[in-house]
Protein backbone atom coordinates (compact mmCIF):
# COMPACT_ATOMS: atom_id res chain seq x y z
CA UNK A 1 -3.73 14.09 -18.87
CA UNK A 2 -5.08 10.78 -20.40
CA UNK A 3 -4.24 8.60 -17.22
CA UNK A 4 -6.48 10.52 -14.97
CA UNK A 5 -9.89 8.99 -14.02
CA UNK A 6 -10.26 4.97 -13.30
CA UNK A 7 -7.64 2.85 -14.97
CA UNK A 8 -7.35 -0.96 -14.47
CA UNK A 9 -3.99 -2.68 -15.12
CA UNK A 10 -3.05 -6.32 -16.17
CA UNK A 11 -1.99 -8.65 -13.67
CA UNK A 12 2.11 -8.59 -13.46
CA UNK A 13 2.33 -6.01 -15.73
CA UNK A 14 5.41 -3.58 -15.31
CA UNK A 15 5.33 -0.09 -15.59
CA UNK A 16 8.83 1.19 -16.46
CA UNK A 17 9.38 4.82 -14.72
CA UNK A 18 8.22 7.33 -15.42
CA UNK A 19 6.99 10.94 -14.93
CA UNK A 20 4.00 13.16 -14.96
CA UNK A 21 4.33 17.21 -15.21
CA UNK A 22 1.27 17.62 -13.54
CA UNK A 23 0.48 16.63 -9.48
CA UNK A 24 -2.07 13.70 -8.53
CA UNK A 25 -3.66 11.43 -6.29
CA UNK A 26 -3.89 7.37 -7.08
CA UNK A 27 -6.36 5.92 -5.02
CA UNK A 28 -5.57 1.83 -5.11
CA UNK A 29 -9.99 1.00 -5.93
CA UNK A 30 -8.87 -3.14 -6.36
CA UNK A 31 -6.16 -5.34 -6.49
CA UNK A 32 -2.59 -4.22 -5.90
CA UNK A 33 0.94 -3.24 -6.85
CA UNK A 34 4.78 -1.80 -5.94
CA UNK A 35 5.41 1.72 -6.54
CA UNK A 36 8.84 2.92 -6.48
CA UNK A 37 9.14 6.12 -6.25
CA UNK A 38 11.10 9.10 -5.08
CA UNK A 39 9.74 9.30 -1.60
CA UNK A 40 10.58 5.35 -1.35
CA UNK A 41 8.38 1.70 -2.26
CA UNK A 42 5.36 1.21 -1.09
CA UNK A 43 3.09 -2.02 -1.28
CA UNK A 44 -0.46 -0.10 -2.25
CA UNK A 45 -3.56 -2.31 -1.39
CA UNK A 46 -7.11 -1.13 -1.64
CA UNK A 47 -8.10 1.80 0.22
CA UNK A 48 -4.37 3.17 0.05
CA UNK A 49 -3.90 6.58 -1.18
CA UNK A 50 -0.47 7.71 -3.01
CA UNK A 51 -0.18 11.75 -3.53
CA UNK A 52 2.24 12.28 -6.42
CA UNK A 53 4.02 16.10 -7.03
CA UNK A 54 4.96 17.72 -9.94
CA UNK A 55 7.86 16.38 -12.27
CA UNK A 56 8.11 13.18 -9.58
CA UNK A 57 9.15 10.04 -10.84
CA UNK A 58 7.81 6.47 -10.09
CA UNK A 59 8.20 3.03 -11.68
CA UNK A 60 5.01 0.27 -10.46
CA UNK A 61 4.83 -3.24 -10.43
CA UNK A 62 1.42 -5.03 -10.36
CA UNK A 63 0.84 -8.12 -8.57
CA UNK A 64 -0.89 -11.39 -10.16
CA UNK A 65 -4.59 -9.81 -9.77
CA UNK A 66 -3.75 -6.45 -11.53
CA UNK A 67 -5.27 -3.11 -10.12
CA UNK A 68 -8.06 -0.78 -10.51
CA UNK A 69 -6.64 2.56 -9.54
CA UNK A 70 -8.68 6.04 -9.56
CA UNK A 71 -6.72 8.65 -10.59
CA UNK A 72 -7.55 12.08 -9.71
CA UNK A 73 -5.91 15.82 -10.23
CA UNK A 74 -4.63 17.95 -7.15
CA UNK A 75 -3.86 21.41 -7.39
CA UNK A 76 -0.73 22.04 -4.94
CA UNK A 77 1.36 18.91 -4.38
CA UNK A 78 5.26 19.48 -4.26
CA UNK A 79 6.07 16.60 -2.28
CA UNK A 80 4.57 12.41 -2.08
CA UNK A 81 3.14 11.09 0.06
CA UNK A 82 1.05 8.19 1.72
CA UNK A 83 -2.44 7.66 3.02
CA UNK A 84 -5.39 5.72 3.48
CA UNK A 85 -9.31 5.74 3.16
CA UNK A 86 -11.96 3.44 4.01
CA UNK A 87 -15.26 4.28 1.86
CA UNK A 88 -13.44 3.89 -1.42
CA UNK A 89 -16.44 2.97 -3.43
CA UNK A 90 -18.04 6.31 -2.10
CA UNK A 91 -14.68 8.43 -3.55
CA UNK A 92 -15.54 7.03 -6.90
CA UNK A 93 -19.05 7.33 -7.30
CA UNK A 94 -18.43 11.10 -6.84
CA UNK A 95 -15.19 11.09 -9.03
CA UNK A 96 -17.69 10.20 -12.00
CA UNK A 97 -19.63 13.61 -11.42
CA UNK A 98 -16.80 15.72 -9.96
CA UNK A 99 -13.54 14.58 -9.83
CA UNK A 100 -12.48 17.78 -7.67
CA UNK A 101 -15.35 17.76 -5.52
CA UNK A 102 -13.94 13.66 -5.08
CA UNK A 103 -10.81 15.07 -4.21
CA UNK A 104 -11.51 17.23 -1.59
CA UNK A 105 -13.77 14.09 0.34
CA UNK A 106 -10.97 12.03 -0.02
CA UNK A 107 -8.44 14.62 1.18
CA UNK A 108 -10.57 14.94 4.63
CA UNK A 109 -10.96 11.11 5.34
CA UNK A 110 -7.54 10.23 4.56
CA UNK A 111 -5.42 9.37 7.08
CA UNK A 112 -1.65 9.26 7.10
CA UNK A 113 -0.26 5.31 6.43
CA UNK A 114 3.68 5.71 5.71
CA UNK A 115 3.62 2.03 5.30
CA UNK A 116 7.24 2.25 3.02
CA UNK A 117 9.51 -0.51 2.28
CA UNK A 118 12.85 0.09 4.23
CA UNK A 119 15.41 -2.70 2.66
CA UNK A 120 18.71 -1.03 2.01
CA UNK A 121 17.79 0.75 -1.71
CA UNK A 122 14.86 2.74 0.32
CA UNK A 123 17.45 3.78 3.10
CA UNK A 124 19.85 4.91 0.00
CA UNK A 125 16.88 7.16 -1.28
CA UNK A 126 15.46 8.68 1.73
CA UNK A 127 19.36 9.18 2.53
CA UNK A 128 19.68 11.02 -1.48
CA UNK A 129 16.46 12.62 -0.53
CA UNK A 130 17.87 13.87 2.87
CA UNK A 131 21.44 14.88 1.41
CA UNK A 132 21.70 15.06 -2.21
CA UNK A 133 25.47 15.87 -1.46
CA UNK A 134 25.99 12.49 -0.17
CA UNK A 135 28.69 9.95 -1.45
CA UNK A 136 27.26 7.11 -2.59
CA UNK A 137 30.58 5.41 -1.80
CA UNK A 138 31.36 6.47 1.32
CA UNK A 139 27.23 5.24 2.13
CA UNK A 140 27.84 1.77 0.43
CA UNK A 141 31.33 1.32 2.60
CA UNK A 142 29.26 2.22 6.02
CA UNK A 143 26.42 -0.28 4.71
CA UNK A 144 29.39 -2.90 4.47
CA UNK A 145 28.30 -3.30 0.23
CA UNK A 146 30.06 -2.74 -2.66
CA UNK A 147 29.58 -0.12 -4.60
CA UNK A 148 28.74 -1.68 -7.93
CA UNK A 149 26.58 -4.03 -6.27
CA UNK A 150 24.78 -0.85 -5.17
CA UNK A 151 24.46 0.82 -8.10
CA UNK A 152 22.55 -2.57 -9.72
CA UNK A 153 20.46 -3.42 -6.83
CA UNK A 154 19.40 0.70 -6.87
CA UNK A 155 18.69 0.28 -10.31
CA UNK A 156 16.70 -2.62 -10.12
CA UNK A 157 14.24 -1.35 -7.14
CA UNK A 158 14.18 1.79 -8.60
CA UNK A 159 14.74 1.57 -12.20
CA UNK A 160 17.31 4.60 -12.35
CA UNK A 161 20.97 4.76 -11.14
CA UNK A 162 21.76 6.13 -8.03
CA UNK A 163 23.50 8.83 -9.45
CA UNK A 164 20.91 9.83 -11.94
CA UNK A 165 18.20 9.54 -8.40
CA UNK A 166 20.37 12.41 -6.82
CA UNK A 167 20.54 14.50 -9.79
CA UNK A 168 16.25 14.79 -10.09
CA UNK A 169 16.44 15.55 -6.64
CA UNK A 170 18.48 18.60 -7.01
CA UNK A 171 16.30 19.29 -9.83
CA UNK A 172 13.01 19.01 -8.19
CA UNK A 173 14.48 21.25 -5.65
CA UNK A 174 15.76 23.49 -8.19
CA UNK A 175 12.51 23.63 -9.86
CA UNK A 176 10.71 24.38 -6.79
CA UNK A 177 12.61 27.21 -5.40
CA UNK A 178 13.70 28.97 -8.40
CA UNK A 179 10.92 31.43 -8.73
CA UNK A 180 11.69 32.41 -5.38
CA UNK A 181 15.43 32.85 -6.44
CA UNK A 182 16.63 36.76 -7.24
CA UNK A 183 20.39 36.19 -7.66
CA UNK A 184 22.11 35.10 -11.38
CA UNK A 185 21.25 31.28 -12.01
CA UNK A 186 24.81 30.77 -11.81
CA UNK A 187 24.67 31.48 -7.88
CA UNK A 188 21.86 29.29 -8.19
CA UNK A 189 23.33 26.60 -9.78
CA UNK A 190 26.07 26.45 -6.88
CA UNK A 191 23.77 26.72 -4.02
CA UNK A 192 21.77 23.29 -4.66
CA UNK A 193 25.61 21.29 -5.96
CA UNK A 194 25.30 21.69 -9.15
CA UNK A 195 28.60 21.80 -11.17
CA UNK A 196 27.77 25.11 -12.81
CA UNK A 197 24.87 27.12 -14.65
CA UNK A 198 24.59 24.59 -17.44
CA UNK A 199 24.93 21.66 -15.39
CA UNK A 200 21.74 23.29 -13.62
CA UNK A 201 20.09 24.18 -17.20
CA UNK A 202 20.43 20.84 -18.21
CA UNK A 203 18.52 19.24 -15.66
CA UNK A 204 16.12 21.36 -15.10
CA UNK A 205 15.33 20.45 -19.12
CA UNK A 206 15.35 17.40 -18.52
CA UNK A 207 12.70 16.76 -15.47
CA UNK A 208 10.72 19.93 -16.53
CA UNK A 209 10.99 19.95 -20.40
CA UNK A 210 11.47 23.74 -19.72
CA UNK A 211 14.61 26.02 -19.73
CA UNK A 212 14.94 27.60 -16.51
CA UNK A 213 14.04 31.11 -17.47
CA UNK A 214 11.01 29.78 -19.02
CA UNK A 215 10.19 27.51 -15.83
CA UNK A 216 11.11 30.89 -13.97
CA UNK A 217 8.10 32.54 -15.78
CA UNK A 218 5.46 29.84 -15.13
CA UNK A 219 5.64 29.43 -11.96
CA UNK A 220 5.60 32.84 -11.17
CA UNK A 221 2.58 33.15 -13.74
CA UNK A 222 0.70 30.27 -12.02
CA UNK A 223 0.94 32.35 -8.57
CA UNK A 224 -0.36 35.14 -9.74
CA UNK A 225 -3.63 35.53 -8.95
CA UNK A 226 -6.13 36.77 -11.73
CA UNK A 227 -7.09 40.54 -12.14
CA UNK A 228 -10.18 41.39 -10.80
């Protein structure tokens, strides 16, 4: 958990994507940058406030005067999201004392800003995000683009292929509903499109770093409340 707290970034630098197990809030303190990520780009600008959930992905690019961002740990964040404040400066004078306690007055002066990008790669992932069953060729056709030219200009907003895009999204949604789940994980697997039980293994693994049985048995210990 290294990246919490304030971090400042060079000026242009890119940040390949990349994930975090854990949910959080950036809160753009100076400066600026492009996040791509999988609820869609955003240009963040002082003030803005990006809520990251568990296992989601993002790439960032930072614009020629860098960025000071705050980063700061939320408890119970399964989706992103966008907002804004305006007293900054008074989010990260309390941050320094109590980064929780900063959390919670930045939580009830933010207000929604779902300032997103919408060129034709953000339309493809809120469509992925919307229908992870969707054919990315039938979508290019309708869009009048080819669908190699897709797959590049997908890849270069978001720095993953389309294809692997709609996969984590079937795993995030696999992750978050399968300690809810009390069939065989090989229903499971076909309920949210995946080709079969290991197809569903594997990805889970791969966002989570946990099998699903073990991923199972987390999140049901992390709702357990404590014994009094």
């Amino acid at each position: 958990m290294g990246f919490l707290g304030l971090q400042r970034y060079a000026p242009g630098a890119p940040m390949p994507r990349h994930r975090h197990a854990a949910p959080y809030m950036a809160i753009v303190v100076e400066g600026g940058y492009q996040e791509a990520g999988d609820s869609g780009r955003v240009e963040a600008r002082p003030g803005d406030v990006l809520l990251h959930g568990a296992y989601h992905a993002h790439r960032d690019a930072f614009l020629s005067c860098g960025a000071t961002v705050l980063n700061l740990p939320i408890e119970t964040a399964t989706q992103s999201g966008f907002g804004w404040i305006g007293d900054v400066d008074a989010i990260v004078r309390l941050a320094e004392r109590d980064p929780w306690q900063a959390v919670s007055l930045a939580t009830a002066h933010m207000v929604s800003n779902e300032s997103l990008l919408a060129e034709w790669p953000d339309l493809l992932a809120a469509a992925l995000q919307d229908d992870p069953d969707l054919r990315i060729a039938d979508w290019a056709a309708g869009m009048g683009l080819a669908a190699a030219s897709v797959s590049r200009g997908f890849g270069r907003a978001y720095g993953v292929s389309p294809k692997r895009f709609r996969l984590e999204v079937r795993a995030r949604q696999a992750a978050s509903r399968l300690s809810s789940w009390r069939d065989g994980l090989a229903s499971f697997a076909a309920e949210l499109g995946f080709a079969d039980q290991a197809h569903l293994s594997r990805a889970i693994i791969s966002l989570t770093g946990l099998t699903p049985a073990r991923l199972r048995a987390k999140s049901v210990q992390a709702s357990t409340p404590p014994a009094r």
